[in-house]
PDB file of N, CA and C in Angstrom:
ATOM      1  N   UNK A   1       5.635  17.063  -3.934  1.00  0.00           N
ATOM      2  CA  UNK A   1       4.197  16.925  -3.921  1.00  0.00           C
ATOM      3  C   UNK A   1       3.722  16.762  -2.478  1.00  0.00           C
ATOM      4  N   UNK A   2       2.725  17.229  -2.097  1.00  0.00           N
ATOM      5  CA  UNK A   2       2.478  17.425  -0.759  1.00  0.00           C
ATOM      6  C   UNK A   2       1.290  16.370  -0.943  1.00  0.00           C
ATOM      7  N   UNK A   3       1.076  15.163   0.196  1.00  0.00           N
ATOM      8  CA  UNK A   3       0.457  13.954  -0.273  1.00  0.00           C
ATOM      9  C   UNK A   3      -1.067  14.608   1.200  1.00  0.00           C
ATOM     10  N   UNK A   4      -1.755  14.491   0.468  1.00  0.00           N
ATOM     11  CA  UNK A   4      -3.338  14.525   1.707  1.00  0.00           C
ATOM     12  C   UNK A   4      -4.372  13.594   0.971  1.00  0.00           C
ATOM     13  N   UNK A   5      -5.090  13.543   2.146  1.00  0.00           N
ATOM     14  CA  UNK A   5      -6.358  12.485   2.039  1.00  0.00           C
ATOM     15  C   UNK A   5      -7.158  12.676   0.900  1.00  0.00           C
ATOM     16  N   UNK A   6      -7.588  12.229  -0.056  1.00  0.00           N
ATOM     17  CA  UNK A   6      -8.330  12.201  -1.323  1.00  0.00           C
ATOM     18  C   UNK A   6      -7.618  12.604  -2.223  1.00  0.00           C
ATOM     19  N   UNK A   7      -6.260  12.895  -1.971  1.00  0.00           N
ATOM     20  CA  UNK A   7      -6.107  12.781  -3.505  1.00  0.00           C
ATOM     21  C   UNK A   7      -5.770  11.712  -4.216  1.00  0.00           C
ATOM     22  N   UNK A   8      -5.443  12.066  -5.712  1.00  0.00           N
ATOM     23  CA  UNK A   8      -5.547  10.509  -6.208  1.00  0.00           C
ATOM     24  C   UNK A   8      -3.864  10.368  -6.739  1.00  0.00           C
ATOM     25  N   UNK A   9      -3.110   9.449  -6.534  1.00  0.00           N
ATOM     26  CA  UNK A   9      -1.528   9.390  -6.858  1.00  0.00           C
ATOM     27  C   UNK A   9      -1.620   7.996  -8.101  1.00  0.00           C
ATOM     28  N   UNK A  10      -0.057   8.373  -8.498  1.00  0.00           N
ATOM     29  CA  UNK A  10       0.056   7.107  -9.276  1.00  0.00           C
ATOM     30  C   UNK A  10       1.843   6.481  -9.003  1.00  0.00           C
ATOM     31  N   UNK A  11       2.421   5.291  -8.471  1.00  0.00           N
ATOM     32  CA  UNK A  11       3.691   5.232  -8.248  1.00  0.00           C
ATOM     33  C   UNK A  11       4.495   5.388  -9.248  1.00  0.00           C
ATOM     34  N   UNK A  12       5.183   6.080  -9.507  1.00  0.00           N
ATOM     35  CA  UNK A  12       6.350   5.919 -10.621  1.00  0.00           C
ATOM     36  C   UNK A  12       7.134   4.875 -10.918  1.00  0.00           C
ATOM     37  N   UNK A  13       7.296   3.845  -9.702  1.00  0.00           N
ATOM     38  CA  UNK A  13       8.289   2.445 -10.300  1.00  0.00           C
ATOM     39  C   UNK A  13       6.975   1.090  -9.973  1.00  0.00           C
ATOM     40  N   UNK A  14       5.657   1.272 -10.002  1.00  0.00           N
ATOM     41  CA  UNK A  14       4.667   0.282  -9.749  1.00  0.00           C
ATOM     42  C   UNK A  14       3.790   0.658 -10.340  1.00  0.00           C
ATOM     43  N   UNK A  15       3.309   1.100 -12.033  1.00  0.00           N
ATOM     44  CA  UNK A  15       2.518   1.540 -12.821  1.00  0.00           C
ATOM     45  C   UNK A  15       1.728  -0.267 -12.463  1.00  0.00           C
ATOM     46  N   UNK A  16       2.102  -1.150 -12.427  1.00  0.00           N
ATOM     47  CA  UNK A  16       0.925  -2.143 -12.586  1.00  0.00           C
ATOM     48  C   UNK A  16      -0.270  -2.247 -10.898  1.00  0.00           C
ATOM     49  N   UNK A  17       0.385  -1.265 -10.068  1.00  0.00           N
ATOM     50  CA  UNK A  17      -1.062  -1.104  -9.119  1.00  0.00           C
ATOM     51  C   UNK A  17      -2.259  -0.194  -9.746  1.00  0.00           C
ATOM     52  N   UNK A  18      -1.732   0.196 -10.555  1.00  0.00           N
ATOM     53  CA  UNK A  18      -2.908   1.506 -11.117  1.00  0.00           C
ATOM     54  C   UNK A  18      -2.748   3.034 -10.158  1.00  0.00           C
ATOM     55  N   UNK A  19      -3.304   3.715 -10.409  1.00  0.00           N
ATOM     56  CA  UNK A  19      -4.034   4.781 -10.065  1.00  0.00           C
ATOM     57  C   UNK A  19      -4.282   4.408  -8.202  1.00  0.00           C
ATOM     58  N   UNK A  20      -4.226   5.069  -7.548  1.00  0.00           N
ATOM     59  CA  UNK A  20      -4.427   5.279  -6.289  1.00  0.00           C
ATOM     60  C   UNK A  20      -5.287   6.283  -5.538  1.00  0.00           C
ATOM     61  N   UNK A  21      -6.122   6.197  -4.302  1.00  0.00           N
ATOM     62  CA  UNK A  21      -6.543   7.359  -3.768  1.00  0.00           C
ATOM     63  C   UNK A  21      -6.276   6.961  -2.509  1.00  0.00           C
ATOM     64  N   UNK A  22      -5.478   8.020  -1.824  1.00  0.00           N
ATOM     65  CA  UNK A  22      -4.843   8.679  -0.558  1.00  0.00           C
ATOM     66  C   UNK A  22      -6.037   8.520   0.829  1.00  0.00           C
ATOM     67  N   UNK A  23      -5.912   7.443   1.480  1.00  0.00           N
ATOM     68  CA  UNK A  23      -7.396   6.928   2.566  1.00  0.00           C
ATOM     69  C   UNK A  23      -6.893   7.611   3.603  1.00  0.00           C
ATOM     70  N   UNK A  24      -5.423   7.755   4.329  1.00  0.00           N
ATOM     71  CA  UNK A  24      -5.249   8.452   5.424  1.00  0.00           C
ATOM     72  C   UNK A  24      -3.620   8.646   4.821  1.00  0.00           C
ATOM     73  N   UNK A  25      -3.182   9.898   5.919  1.00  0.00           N
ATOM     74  CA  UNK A  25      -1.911  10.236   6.235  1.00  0.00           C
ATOM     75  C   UNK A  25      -1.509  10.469   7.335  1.00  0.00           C
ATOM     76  N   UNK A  26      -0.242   9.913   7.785  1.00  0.00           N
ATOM     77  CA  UNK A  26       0.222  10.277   8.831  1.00  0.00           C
ATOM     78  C   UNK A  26       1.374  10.933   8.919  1.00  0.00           C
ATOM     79  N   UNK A  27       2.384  11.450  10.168  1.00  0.00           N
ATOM     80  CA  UNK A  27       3.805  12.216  10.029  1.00  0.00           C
ATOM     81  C   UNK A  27       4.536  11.503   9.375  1.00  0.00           C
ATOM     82  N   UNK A  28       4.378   9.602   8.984  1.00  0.00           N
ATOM     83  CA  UNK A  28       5.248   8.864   8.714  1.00  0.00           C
ATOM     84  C   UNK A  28       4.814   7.740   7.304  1.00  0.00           C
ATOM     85  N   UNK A  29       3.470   7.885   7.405  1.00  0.00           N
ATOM     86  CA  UNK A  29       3.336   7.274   5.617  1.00  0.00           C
ATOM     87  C   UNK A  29       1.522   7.733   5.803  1.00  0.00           C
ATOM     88  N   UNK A  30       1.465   7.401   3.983  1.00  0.00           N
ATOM     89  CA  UNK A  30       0.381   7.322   3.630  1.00  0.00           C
ATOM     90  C   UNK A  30      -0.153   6.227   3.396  1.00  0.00           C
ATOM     91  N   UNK A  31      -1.702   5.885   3.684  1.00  0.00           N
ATOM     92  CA  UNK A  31      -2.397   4.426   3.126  1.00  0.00           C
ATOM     93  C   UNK A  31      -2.896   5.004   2.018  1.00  0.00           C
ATOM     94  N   UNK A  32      -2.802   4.219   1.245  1.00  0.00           N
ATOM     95  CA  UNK A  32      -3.519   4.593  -0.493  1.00  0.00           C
ATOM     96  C   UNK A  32      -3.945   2.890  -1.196  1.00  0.00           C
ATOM     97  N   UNK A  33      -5.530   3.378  -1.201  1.00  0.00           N
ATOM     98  CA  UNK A  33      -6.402   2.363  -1.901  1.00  0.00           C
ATOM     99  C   UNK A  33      -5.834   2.436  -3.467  1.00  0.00           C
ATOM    100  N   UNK A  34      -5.297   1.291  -3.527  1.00  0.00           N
ATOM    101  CA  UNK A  34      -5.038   1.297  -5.411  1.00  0.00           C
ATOM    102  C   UNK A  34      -6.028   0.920  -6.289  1.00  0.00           C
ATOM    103  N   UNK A  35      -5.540   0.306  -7.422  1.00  0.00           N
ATOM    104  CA  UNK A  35      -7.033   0.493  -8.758  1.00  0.00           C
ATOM    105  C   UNK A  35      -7.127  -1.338  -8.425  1.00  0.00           C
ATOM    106  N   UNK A  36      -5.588  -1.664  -8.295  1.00  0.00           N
ATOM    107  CA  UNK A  36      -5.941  -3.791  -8.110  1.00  0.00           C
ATOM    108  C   UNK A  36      -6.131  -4.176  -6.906  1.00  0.00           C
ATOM    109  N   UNK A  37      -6.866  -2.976  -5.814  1.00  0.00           N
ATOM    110  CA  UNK A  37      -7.377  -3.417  -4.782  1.00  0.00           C
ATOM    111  C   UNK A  37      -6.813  -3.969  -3.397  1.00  0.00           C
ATOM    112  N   UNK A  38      -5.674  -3.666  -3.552  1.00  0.00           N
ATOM    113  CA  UNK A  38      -4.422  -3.623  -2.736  1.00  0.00           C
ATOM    114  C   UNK A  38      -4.617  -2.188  -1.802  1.00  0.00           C
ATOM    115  N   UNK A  39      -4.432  -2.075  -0.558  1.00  0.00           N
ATOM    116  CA  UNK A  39      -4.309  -1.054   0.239  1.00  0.00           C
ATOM    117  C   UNK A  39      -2.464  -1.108   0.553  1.00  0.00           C
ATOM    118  N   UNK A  40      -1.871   0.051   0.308  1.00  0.00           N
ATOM    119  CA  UNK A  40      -0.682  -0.023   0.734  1.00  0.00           C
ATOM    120  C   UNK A  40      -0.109   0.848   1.358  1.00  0.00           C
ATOM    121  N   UNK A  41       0.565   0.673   2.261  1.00  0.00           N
ATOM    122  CA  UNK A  41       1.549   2.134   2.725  1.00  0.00           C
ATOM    123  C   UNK A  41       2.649   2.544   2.215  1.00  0.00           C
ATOM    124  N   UNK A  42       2.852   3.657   2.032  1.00  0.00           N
ATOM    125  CA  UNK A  42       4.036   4.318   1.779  1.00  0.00           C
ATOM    126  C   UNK A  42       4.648   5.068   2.410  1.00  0.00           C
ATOM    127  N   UNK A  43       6.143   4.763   2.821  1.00  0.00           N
ATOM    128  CA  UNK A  43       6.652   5.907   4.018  1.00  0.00           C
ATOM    129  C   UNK A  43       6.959   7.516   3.442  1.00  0.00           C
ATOM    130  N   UNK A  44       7.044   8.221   4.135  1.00  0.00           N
ATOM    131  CA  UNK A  44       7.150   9.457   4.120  1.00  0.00           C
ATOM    132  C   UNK A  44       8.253   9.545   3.034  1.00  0.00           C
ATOM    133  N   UNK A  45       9.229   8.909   3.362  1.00  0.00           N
ATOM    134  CA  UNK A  45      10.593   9.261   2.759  1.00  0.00           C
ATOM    135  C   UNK A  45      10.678   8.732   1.349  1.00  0.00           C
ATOM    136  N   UNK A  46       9.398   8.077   1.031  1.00  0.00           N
ATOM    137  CA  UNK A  46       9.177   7.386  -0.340  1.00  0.00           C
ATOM    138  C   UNK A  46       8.005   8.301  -1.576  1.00  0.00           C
ATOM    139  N   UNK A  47       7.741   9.261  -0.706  1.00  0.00           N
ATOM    140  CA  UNK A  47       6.745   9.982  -1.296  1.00  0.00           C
ATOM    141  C   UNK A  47       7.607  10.760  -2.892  1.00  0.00           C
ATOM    142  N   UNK A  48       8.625  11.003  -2.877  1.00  0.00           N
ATOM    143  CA  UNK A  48       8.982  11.263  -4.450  1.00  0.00           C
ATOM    144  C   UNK A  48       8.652  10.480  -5.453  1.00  0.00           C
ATOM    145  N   UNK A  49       8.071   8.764  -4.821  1.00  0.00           N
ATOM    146  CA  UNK A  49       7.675   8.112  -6.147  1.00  0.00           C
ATOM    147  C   UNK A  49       6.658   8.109  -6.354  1.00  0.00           C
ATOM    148  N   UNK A  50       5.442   9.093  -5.570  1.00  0.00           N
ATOM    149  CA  UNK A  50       4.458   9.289  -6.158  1.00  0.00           C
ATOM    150  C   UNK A  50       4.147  10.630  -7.163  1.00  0.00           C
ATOM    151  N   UNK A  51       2.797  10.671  -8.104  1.00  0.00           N
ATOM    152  CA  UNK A  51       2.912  11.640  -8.783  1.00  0.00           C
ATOM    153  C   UNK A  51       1.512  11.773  -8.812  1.00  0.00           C
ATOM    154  N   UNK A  52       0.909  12.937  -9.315  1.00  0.00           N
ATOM    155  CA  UNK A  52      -0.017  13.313  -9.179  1.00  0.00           C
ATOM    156  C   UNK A  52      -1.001  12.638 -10.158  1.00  0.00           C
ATOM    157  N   UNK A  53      -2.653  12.122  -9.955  1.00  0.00           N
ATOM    158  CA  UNK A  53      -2.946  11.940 -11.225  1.00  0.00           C
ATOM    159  C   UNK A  53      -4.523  12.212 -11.256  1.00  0.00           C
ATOM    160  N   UNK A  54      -4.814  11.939 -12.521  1.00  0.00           N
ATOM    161  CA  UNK A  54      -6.552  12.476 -12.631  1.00  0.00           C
ATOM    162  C   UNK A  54      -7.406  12.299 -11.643  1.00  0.00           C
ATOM    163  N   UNK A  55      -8.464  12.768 -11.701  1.00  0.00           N
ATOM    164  CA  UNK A  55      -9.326  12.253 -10.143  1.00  0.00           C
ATOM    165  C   UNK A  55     -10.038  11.058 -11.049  1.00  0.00           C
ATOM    166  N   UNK A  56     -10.258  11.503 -11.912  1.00  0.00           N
ATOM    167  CA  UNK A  56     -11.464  10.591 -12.768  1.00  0.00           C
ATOM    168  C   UNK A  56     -10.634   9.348 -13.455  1.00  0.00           C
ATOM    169  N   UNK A  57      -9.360   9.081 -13.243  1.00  0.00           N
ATOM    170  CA  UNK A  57      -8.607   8.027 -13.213  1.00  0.00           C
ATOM    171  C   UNK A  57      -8.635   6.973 -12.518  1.00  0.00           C
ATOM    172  N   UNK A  58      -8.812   7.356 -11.595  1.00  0.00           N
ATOM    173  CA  UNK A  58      -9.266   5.915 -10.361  1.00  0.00           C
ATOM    174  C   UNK A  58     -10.339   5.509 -10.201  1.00  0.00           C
ATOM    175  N   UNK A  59     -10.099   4.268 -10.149  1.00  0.00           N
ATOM    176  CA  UNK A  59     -11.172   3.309 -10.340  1.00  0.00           C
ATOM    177  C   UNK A  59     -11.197   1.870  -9.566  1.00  0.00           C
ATOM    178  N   UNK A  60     -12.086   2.608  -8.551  1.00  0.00           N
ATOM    179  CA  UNK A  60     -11.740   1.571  -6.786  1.00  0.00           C
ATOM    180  C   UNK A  60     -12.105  -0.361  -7.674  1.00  0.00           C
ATOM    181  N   UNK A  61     -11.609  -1.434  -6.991  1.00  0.00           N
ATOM    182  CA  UNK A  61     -11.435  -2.404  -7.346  1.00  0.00           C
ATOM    183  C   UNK A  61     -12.893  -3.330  -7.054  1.00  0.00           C
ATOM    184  N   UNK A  62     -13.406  -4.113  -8.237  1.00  0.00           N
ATOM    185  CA  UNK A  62     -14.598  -4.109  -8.104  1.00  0.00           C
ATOM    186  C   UNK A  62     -15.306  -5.289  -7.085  1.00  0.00           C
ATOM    187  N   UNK A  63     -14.103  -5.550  -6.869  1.00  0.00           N
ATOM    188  CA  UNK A  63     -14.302  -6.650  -5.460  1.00  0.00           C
ATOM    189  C   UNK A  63     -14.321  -6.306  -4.436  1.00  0.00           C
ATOM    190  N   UNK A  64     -14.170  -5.219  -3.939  1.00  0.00           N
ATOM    191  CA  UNK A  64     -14.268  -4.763  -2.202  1.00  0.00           C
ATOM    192  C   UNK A  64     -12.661  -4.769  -2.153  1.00  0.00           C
ATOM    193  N   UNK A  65     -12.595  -3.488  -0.969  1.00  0.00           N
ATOM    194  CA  UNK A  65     -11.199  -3.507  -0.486  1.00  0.00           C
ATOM    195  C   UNK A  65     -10.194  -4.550  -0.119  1.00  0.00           C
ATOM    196  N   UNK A  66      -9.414  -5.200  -0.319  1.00  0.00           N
ATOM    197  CA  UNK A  66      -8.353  -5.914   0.128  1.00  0.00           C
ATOM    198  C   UNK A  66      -7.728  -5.579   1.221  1.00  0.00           C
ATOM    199  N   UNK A  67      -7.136  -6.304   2.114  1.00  0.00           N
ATOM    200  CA  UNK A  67      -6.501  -6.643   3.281  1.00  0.00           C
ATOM    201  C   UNK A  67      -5.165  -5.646   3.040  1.00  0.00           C
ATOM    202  N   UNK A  68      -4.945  -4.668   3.492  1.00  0.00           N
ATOM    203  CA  UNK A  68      -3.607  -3.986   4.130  1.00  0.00           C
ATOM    204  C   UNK A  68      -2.022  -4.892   3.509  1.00  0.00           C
ATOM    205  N   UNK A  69      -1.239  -4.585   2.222  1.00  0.00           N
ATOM    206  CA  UNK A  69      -0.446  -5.317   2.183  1.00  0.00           C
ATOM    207  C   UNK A  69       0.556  -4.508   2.952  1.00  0.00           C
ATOM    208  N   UNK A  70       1.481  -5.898   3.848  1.00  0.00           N
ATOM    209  CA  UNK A  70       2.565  -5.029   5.113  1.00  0.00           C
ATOM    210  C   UNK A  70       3.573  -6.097   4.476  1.00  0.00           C
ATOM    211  N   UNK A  71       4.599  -5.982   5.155  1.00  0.00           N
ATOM    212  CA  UNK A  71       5.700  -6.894   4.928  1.00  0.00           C
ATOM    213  C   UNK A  71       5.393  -7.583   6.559  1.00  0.00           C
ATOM    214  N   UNK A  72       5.485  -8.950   5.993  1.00  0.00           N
ATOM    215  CA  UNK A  72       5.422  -9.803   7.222  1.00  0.00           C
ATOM    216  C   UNK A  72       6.670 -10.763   7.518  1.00  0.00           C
ATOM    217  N   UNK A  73       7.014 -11.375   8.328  1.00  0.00           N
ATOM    218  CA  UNK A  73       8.089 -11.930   8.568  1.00  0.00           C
ATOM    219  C   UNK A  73       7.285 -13.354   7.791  1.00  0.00           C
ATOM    220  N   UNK A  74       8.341 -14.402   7.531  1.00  0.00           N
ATOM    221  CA  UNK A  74       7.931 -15.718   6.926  1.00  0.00           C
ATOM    222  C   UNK A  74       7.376 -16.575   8.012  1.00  0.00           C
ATOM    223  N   UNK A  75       6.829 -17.433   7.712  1.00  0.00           N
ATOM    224  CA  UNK A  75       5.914 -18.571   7.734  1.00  0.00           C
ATOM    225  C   UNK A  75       7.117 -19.579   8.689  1.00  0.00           C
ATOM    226  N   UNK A  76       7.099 -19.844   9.799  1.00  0.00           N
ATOM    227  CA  UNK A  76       7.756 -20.671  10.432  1.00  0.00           C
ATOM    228  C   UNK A  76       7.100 -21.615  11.200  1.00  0.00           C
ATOM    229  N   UNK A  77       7.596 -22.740  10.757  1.00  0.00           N
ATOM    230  CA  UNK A  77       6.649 -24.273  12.161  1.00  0.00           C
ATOM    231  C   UNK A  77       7.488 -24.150  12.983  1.00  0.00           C
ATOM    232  N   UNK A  78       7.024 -24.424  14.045  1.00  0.00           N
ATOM    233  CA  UNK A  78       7.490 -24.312  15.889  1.00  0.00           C
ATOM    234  C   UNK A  78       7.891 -25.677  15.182  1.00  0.00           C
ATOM    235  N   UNK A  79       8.891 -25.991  16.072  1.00  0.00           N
ATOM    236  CA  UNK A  79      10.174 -27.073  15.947  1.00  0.00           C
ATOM    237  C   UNK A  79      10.123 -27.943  17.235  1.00  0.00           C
ATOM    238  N   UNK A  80      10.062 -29.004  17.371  1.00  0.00           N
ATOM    239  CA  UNK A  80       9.281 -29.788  18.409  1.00  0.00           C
ATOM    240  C   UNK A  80      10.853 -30.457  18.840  1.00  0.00           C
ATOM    241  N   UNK A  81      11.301 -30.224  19.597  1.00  0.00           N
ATOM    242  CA  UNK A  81      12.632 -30.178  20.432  1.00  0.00           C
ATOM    243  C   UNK A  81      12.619 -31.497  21.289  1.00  0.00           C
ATOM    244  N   UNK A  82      13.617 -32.405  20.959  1.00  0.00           N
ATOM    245  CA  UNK A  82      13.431 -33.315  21.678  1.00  0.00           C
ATOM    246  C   UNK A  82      14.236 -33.688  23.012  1.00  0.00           C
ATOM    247  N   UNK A  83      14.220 -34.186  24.287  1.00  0.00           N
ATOM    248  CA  UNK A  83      14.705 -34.018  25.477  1.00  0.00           C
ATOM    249  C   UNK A  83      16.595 -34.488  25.154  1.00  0.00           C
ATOM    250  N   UNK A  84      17.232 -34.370  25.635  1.00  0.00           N
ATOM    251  CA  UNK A  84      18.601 -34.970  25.559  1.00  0.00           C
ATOM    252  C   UNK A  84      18.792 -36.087  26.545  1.00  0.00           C
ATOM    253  N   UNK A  85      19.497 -36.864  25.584  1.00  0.00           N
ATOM    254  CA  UNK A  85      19.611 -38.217  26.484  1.00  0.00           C
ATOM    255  C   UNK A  85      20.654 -38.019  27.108  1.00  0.00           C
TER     256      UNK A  85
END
C-alpha cells in the first residue's frame, strides 16, 4: 500500500485506535491522526500494518487533537550526591 497524505488507514494489530487519516509523510514514517485522538507515527518499515479504509470511516476525535504520542525515555529525579568524607 503506498501511504500519502489524506488518506484514511486502519492498523491491523491496534483496531482499538480506530480509523486513521494520514496528516504528513516522510522518507521515514507517517503521522496519522486516529479516531481516539492520538497522533502517531509510524515508521516506514511498519507500513504493512496498515490497511486501507473508508474515507467516511473516520471520525476526527471530538476533543481537539492530542499531543504527538513518541516513546519517551522514563521519568528520572536528579539524585542529590553527597560530598565524600
Amino acid at each position: 500500500m503506498t501511504i500519502k497524505r489524506g488518506n484514511v488507514v486502519s492498523h491491523t494489530e491496534a483496531q482499538e485506535w480506530g480509523v486513521g487519516k494520514v496528516v504528513e509523510v516522510t522518507p521515514l514514517k507517517a503521522t496519522i491522526q486516529f479516531s481516539d485522538g492520538i497522533i502517531r507515527k509510524i515508521a516506514s518499515s511498519h507500513y504493512t500494518t496498515l490497511k486501507p479504509a473508508a474515507r467516511a470511516s473516520f471520525v476526527p476525535f471530538p476533543g481537539g487533537i492530542a499531543a504527538v504520542k513518541a516513546r519517551t525515555a522514563p521519568d528520572r529525579q536528579n539524585e542529590i550526591k553527597q560530598p565524600a568524607v
